[in-house]
PDB file of N, CA and C in Angstrom:
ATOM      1  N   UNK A   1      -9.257  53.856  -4.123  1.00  0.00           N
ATOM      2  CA  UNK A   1      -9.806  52.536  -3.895  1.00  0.00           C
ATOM      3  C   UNK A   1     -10.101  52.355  -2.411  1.00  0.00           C
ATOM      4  N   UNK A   2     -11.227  51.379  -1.893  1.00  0.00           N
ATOM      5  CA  UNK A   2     -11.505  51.314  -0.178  1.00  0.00           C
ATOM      6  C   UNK A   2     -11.080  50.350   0.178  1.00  0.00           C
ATOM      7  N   UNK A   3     -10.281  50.934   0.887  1.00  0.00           N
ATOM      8  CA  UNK A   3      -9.059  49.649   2.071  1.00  0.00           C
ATOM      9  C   UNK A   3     -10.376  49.267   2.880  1.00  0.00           C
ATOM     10  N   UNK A   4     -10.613  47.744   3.139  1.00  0.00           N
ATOM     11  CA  UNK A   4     -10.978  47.083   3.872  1.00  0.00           C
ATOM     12  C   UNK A   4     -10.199  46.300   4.003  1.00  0.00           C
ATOM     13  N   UNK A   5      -9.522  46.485   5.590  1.00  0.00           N
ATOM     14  CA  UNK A   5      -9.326  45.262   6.577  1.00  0.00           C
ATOM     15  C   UNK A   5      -9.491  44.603   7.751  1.00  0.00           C
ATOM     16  N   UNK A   6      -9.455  43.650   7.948  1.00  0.00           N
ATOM     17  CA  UNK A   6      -9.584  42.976   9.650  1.00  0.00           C
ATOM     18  C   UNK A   6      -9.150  44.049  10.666  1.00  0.00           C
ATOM     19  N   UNK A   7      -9.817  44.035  11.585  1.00  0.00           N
ATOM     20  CA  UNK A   7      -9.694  44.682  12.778  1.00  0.00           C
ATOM     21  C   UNK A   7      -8.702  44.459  13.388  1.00  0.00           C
ATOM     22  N   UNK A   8      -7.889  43.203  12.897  1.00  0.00           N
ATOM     23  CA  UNK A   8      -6.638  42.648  13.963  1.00  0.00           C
ATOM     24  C   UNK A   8      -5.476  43.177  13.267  1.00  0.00           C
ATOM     25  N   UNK A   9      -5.767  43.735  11.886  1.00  0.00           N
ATOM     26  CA  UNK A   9      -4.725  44.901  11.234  1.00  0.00           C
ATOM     27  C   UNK A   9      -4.139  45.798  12.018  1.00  0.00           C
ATOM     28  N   UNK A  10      -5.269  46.744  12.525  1.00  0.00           N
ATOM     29  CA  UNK A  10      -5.235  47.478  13.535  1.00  0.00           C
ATOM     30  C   UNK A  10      -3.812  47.327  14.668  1.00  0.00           C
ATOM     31  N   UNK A  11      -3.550  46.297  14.705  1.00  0.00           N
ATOM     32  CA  UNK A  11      -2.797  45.744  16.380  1.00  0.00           C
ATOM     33  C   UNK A  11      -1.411  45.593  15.210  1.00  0.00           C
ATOM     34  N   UNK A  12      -1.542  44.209  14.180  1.00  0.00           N
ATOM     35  CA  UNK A  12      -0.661  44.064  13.597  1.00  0.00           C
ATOM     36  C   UNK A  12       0.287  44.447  12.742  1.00  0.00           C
ATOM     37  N   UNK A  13      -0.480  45.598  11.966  1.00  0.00           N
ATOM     38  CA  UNK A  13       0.102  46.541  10.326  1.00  0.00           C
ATOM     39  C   UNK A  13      -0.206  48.097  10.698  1.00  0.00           C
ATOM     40  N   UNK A  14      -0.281  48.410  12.085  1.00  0.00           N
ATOM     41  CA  UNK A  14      -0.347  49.680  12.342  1.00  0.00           C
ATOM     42  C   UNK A  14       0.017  50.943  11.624  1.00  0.00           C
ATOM     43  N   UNK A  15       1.464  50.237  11.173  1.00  0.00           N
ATOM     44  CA  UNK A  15       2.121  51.363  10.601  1.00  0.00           C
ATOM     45  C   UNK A  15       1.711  51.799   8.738  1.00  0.00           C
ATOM     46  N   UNK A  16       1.110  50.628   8.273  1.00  0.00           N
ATOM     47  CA  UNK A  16       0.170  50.652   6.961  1.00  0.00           C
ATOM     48  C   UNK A  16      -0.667  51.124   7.260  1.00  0.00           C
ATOM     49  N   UNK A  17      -1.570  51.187   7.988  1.00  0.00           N
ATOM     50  CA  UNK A  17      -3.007  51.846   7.954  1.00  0.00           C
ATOM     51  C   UNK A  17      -2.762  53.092   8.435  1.00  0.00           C
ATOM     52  N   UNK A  18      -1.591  53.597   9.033  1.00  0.00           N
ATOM     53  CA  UNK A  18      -1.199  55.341   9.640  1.00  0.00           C
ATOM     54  C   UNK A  18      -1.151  55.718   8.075  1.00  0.00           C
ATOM     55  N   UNK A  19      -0.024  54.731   7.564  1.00  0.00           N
ATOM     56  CA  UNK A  19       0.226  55.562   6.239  1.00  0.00           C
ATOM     57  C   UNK A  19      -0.303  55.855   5.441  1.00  0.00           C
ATOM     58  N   UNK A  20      -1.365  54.601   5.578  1.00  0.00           N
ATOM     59  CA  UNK A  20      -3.114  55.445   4.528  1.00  0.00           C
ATOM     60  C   UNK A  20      -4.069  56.106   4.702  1.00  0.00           C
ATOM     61  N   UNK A  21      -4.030  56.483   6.038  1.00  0.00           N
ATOM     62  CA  UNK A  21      -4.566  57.002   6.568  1.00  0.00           C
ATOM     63  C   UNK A  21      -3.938  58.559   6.455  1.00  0.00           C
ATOM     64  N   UNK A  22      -2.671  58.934   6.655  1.00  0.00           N
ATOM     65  CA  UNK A  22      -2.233  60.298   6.155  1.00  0.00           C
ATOM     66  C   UNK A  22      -2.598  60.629   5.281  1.00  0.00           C
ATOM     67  N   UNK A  23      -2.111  59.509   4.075  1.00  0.00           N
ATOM     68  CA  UNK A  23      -2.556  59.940   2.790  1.00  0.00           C
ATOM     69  C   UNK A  23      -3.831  60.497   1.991  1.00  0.00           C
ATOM     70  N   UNK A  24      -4.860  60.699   3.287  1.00  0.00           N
ATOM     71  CA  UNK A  24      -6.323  61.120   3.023  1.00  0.00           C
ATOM     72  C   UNK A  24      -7.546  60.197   2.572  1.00  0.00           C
ATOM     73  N   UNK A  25      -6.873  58.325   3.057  1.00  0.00           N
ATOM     74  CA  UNK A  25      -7.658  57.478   2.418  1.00  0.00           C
ATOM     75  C   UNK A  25      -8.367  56.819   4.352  1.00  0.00           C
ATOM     76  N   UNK A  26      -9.302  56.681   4.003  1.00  0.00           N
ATOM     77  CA  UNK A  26     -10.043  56.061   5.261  1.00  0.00           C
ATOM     78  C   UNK A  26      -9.711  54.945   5.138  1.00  0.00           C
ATOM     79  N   UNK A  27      -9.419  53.933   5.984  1.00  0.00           N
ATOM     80  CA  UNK A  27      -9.536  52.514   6.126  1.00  0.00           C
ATOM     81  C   UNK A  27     -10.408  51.925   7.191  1.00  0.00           C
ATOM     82  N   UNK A  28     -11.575  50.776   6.448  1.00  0.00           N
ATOM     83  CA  UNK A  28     -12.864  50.179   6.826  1.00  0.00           C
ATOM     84  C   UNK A  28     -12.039  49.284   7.584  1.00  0.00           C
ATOM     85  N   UNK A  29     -12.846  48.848   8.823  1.00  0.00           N
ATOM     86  CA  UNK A  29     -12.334  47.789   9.672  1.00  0.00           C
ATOM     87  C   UNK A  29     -13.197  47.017   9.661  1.00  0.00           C
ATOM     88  N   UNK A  30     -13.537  45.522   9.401  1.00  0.00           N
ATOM     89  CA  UNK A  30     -14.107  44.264   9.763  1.00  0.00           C
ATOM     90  C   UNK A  30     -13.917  43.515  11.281  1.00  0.00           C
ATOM     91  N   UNK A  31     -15.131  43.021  11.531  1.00  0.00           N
ATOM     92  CA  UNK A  31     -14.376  42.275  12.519  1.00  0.00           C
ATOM     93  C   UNK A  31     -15.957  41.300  12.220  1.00  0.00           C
ATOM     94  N   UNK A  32     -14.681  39.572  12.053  1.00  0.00           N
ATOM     95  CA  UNK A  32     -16.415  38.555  11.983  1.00  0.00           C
ATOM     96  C   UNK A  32     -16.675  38.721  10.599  1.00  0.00           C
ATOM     97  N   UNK A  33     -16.055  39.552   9.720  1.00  0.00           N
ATOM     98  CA  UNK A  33     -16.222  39.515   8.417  1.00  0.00           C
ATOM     99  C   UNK A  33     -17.562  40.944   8.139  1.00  0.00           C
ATOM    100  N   UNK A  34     -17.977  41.494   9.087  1.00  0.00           N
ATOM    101  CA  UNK A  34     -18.664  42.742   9.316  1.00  0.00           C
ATOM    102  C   UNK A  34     -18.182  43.939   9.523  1.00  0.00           C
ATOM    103  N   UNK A  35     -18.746  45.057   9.158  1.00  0.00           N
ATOM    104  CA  UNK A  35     -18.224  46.516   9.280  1.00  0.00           C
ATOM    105  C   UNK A  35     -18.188  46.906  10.612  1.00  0.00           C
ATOM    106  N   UNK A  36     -17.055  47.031  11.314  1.00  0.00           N
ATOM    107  CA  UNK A  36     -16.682  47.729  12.779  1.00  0.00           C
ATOM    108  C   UNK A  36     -16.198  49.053  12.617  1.00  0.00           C
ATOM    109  N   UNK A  37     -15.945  49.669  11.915  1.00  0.00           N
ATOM    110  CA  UNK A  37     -15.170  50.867  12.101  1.00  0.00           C
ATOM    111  C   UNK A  37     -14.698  51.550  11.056  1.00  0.00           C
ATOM    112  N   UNK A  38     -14.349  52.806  11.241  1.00  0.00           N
ATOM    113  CA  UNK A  38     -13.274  53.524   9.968  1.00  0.00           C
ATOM    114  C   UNK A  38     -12.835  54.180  10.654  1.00  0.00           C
ATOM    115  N   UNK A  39     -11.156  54.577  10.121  1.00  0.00           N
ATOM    116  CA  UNK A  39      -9.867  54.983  10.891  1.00  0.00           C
ATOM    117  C   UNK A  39      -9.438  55.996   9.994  1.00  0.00           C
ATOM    118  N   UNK A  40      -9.808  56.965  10.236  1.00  0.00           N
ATOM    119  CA  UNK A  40      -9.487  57.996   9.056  1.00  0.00           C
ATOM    120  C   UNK A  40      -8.781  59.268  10.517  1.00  0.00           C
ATOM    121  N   UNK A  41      -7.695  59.889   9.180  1.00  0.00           N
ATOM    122  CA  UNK A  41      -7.015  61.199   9.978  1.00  0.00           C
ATOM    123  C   UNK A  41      -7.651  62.206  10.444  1.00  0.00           C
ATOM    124  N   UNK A  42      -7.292  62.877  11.445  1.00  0.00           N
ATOM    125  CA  UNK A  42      -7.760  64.433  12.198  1.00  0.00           C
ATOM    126  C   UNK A  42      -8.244  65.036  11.392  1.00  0.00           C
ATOM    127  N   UNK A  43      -7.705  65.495  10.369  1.00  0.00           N
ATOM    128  CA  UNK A  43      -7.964  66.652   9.529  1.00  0.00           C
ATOM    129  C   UNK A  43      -9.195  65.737   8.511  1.00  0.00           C
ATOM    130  N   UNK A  44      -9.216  64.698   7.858  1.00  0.00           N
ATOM    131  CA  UNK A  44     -10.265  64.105   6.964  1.00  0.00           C
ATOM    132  C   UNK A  44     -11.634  64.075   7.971  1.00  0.00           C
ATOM    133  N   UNK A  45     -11.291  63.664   9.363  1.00  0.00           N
ATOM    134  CA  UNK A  45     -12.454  63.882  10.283  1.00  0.00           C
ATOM    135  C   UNK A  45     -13.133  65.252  10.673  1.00  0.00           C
ATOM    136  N   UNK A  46     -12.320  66.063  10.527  1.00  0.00           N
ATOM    137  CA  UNK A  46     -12.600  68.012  10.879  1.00  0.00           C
ATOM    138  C   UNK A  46     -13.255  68.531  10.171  1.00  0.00           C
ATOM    139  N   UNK A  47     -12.786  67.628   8.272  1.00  0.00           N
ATOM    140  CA  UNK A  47     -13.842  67.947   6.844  1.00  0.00           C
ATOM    141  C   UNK A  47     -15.088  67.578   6.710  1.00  0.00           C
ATOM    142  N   UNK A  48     -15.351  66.761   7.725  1.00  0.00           N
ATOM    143  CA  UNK A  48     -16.362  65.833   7.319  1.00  0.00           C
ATOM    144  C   UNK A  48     -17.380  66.966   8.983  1.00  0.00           C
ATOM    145  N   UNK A  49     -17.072  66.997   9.999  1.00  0.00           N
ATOM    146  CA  UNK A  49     -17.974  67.327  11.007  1.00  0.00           C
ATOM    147  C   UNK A  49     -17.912  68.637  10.853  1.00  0.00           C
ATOM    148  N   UNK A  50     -16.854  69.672  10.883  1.00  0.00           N
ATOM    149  CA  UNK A  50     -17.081  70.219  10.463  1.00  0.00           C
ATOM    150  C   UNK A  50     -18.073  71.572  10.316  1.00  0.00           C
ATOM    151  N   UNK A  51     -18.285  71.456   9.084  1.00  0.00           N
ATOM    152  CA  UNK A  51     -19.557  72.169   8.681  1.00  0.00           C
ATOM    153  C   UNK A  51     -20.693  71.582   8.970  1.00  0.00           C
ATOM    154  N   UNK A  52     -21.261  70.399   9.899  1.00  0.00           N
ATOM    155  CA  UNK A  52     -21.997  70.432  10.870  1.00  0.00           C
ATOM    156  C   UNK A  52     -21.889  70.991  12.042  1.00  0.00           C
ATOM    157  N   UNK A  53     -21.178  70.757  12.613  1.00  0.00           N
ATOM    158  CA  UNK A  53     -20.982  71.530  13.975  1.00  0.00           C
ATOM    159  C   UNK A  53     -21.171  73.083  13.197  1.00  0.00           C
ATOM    160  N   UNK A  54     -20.845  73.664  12.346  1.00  0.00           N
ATOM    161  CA  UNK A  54     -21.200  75.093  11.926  1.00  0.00           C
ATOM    162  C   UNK A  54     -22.553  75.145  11.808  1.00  0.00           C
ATOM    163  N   UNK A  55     -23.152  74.708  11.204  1.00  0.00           N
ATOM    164  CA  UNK A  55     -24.788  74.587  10.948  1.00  0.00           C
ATOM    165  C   UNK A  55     -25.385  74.466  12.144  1.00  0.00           C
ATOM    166  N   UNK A  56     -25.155  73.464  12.770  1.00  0.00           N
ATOM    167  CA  UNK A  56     -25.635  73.669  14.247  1.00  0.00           C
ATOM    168  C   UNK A  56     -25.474  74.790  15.376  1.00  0.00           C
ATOM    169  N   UNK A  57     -24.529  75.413  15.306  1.00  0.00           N
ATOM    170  CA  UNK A  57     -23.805  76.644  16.144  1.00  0.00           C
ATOM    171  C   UNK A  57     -25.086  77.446  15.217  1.00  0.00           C
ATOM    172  N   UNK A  58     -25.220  77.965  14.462  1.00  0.00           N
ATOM    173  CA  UNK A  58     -26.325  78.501  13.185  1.00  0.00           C
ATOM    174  C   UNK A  58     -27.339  78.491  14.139  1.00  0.00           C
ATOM    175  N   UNK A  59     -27.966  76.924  13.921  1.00  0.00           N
ATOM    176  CA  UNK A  59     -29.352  76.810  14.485  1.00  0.00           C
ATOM    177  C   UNK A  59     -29.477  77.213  15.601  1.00  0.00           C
ATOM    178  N   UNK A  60     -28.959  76.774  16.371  1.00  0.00           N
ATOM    179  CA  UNK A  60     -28.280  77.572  17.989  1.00  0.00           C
ATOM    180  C   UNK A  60     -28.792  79.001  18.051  1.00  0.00           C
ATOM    181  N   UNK A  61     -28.116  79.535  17.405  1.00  0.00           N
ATOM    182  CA  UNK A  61     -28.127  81.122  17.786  1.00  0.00           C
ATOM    183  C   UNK A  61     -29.543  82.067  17.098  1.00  0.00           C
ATOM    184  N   UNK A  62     -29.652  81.272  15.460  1.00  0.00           N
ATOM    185  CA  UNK A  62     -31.175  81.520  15.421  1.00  0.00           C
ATOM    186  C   UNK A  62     -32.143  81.161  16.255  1.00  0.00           C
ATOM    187  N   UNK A  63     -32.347  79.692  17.156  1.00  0.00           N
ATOM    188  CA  UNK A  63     -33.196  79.503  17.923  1.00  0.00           C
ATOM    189  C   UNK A  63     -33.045  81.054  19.121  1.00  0.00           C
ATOM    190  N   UNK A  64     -31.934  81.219  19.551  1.00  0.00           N
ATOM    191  CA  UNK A  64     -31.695  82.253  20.797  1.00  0.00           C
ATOM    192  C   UNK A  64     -32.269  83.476  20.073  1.00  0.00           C
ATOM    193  N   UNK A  65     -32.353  84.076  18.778  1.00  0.00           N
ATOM    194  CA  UNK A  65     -32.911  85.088  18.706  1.00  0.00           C
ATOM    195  C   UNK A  65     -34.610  85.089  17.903  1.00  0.00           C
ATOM    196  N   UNK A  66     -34.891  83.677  17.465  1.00  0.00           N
ATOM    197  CA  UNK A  66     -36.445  83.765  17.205  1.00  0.00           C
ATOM    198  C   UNK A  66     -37.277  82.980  17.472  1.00  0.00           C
ATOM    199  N   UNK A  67     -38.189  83.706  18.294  1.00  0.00           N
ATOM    200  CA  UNK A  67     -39.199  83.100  19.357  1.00  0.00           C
ATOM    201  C   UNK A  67     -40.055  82.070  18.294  1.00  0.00           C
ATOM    202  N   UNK A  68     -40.055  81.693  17.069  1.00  0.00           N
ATOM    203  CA  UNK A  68     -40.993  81.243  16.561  1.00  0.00           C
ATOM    204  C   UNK A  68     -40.611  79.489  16.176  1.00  0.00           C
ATOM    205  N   UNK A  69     -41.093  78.880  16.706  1.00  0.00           N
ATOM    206  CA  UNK A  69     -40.898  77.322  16.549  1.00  0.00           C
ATOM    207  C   UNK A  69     -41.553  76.303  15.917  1.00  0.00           C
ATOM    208  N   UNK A  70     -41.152  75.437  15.403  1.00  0.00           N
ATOM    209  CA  UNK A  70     -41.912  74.353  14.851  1.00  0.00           C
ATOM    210  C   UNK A  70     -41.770  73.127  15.279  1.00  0.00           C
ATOM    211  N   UNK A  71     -42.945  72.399  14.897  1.00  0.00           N
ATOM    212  CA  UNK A  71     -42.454  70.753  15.350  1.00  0.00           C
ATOM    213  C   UNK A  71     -42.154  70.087  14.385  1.00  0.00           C
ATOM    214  N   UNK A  72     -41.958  68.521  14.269  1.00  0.00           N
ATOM    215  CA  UNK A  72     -41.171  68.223  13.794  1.00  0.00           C
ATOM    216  C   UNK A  72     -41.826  68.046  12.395  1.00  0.00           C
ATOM    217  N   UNK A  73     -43.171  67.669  12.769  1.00  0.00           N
ATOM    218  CA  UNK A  73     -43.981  67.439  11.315  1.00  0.00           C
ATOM    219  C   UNK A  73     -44.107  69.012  10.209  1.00  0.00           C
ATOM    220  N   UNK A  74     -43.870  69.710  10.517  1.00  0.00           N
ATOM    221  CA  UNK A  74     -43.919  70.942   9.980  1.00  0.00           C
ATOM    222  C   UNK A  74     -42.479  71.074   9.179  1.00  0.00           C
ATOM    223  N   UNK A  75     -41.257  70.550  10.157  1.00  0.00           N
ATOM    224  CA  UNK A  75     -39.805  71.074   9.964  1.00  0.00           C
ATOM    225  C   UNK A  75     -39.592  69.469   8.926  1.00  0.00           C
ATOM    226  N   UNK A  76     -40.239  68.682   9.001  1.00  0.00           N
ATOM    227  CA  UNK A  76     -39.883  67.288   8.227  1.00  0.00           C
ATOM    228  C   UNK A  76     -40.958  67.889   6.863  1.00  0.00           C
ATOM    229  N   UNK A  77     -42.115  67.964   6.665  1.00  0.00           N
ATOM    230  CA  UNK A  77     -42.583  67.944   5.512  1.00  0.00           C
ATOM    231  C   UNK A  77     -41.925  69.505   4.865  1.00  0.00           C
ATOM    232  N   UNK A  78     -40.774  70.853   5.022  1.00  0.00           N
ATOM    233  CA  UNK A  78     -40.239  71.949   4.999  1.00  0.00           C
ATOM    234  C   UNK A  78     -39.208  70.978   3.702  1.00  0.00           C
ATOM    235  N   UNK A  79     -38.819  70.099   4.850  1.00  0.00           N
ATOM    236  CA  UNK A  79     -37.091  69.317   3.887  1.00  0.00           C
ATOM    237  C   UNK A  79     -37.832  68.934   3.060  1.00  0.00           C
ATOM    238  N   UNK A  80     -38.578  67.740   2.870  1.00  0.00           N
ATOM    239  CA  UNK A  80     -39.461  67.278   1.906  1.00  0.00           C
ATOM    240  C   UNK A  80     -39.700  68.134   0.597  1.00  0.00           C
ATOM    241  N   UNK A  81     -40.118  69.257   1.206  1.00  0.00           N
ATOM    242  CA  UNK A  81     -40.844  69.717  -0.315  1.00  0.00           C
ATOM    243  C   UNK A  81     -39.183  70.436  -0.486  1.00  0.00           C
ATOM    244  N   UNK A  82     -38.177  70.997   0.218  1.00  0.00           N
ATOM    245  CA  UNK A  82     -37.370  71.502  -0.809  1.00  0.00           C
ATOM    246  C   UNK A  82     -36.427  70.395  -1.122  1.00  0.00           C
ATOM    247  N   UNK A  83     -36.363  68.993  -0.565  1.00  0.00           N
ATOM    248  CA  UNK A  83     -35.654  68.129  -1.535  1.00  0.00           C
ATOM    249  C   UNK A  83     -36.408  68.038  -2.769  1.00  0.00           C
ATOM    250  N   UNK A  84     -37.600  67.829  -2.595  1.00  0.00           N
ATOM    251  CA  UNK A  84     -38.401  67.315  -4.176  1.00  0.00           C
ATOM    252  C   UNK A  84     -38.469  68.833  -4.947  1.00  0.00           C
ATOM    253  N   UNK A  85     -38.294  69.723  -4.748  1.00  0.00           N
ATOM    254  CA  UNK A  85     -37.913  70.726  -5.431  1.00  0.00           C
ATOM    255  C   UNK A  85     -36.570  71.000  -6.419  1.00  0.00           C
ATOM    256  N   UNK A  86     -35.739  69.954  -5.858  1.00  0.00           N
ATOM    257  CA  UNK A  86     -34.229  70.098  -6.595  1.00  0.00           C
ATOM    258  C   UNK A  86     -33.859  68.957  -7.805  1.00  0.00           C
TER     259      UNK A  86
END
């Protein structure tokens, strides 16, 4: 279920939102009755970036070994057709 609470949780119930936060559950922060934040653990944050930061290290090193480039309209209509492919 998604814990949403006040931002002033944060200061006040610290020790509730650590503990749901171990437990592998993110907790949404409000502030003004609006979305400010999510407080999620080291390791739920490492899952999530991650295998971006890998993909990117990727692109990285293919760019360093092939001279051949595109712009963006080429590399945007590429995603395009293989999203509408799936």
């Amino acid at each position: 279920m998604i814990e949403i609470r006040p931002v002033s949780d944060l200061r006040y119930k610290f020790s509730e939102i650590e503990k749901q936060v171990q437990n592998g559950q993110p907790v949404y922060l409000t502030k003004n009755g609006y979305g400010a934040m999510v407080v999620m653990s080291i390791e739920s944050y490492s899952r999530l970036v991650d295998p971006v930061k890998r993909a990117l290290d990727e692109a990285d090193m293919a760019a360093r070994t092939d001279d051949r480039r595109m712009g963006h309209k080429e590399v945007f209509d590429k995603l395009r057709s293989r999203h509408q492919d799936r």
